[in-house]
Protein backbone atom coordinates (compact mmCIF):
# COMPACT_ATOMS: atom_id res chain seq x y z
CA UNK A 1 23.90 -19.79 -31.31
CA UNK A 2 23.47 -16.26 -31.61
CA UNK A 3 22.54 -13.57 -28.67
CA UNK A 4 20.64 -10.86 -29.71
CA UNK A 5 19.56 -7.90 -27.35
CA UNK A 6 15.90 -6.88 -26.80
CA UNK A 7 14.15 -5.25 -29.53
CA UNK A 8 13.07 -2.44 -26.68
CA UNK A 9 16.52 -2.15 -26.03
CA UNK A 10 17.35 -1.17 -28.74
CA UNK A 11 18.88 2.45 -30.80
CA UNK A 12 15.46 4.14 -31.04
CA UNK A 13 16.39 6.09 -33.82
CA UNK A 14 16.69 2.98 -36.18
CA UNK A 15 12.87 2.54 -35.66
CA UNK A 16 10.25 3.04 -38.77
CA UNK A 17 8.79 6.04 -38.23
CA UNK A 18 5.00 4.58 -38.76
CA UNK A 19 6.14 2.23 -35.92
CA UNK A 20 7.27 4.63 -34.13
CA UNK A 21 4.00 6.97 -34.32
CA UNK A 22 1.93 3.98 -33.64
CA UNK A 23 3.95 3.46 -30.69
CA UNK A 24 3.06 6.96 -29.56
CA UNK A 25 -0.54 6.71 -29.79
CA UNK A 26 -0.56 3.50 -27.94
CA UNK A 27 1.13 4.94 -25.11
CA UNK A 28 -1.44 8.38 -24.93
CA UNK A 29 -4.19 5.91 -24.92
CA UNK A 30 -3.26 3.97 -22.45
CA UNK A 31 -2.56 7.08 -20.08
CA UNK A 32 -5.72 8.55 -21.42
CA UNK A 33 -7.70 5.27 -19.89
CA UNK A 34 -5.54 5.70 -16.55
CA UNK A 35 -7.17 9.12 -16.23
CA UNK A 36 -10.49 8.29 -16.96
CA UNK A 37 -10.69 5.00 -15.00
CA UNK A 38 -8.89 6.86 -11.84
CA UNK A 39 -11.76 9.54 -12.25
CA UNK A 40 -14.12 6.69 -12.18
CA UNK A 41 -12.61 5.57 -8.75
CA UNK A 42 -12.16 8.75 -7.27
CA UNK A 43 -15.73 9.08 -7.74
CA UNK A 44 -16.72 5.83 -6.60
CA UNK A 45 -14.71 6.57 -3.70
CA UNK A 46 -16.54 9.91 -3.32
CA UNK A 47 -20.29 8.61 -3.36
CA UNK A 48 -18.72 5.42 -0.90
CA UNK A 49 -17.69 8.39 1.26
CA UNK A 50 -20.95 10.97 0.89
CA UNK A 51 -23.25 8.04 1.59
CA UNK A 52 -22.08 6.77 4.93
CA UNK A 53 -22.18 10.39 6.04
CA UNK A 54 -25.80 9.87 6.02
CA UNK A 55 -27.38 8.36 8.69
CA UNK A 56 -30.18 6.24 6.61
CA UNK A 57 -27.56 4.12 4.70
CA UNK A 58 -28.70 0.46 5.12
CA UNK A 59 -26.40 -2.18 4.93
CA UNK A 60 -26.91 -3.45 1.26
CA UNK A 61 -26.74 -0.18 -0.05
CA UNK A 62 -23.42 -0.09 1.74
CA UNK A 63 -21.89 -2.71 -0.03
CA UNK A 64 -23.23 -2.36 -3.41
CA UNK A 65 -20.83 1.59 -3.46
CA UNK A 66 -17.95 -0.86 -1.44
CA UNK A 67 -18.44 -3.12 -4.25
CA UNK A 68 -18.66 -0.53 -7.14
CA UNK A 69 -15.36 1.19 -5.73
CA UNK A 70 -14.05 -2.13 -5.23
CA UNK A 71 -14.50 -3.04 -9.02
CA UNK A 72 -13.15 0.79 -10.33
CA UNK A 73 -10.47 0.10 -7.77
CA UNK A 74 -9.80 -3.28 -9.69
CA UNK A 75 -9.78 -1.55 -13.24
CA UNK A 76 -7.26 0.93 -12.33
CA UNK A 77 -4.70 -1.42 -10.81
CA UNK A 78 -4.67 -3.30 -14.21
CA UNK A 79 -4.28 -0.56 -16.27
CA UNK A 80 -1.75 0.67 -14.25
CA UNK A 81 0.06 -2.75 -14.82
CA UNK A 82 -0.51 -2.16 -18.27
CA UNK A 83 0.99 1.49 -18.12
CA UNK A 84 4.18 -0.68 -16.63
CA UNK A 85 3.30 0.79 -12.88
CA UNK A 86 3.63 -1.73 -10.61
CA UNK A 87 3.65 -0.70 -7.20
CA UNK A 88 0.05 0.43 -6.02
CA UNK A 89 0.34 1.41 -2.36
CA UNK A 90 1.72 5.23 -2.71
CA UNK A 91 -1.57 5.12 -5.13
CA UNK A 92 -3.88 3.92 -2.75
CA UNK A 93 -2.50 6.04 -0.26
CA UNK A 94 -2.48 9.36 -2.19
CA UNK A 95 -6.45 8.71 -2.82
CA UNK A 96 -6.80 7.54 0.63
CA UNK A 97 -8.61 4.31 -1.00
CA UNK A 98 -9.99 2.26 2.56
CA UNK A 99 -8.78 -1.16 3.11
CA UNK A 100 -12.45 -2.01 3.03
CA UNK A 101 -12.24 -1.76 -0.75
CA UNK A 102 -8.65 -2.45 -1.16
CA UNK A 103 -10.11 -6.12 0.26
CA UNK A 104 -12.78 -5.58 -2.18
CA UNK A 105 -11.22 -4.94 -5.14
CA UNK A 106 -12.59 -7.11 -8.11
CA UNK A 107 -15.36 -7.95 -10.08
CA UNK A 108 -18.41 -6.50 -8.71
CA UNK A 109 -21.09 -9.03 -8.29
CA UNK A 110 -24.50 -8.75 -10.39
CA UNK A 111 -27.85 -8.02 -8.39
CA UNK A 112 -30.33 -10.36 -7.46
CA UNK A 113 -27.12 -12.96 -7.84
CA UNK A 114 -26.89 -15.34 -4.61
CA UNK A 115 -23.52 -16.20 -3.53
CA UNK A 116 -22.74 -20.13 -3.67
């Protein structure tokens, strides 16, 4: 039987350098998503915040932005697994994300859907 170390592990300098490219454009497009879907959030978290300032928010309108920051929340914790980040809390904290849609976070449910 024969042990072998991981490929990641590796001398990088023995890689092909077509690999290693593609490598490199993997990686800025996955940080490239991580910005866009934590401007998506941020957002999300913005309107959340800007429309229970007002006085005439009812109650469904309320949780369709909890829900709609819950789901951007959702999106930006997996591809910040992706990314190989795995702790989210500092995140959360830093962007001051309310435990409201921390609870929330997920798949936002479609309108006019009733719950069963």
């Amino acid at each position: 039987m024969t042990v072998r170390p991981p490929r990641n592990i590796g001398n990088k300098d023995d890689r092909d350098p077509l690999t290693a490219a593609l490598e490199q454009e993997i990686l800025n497009e996955k940080a490239s998503t991580l910005s866009r879907l934590t401007v998506k959030l941020e957002q999300a978290l913005s309107d959340l915040k800007t429309a229970e300032s007002t006085a005439e928010l009812s109650q469904e309108e309320r949780d369709r932005l909890v829900a709609a920051a819950g789901e951007a929340l959702w999106h930006v914790v997996i591809q910040r697994e992706l990314c190989g980040l795995r702790q989210h809390k500092a995140f959360n904290d830093f962007l001051a994300v309310p435990s409201e849609v921390r609870l929330r976070m997920g798949p936002a449910r479609l309108a006019g859907k009733n719950s069963q």
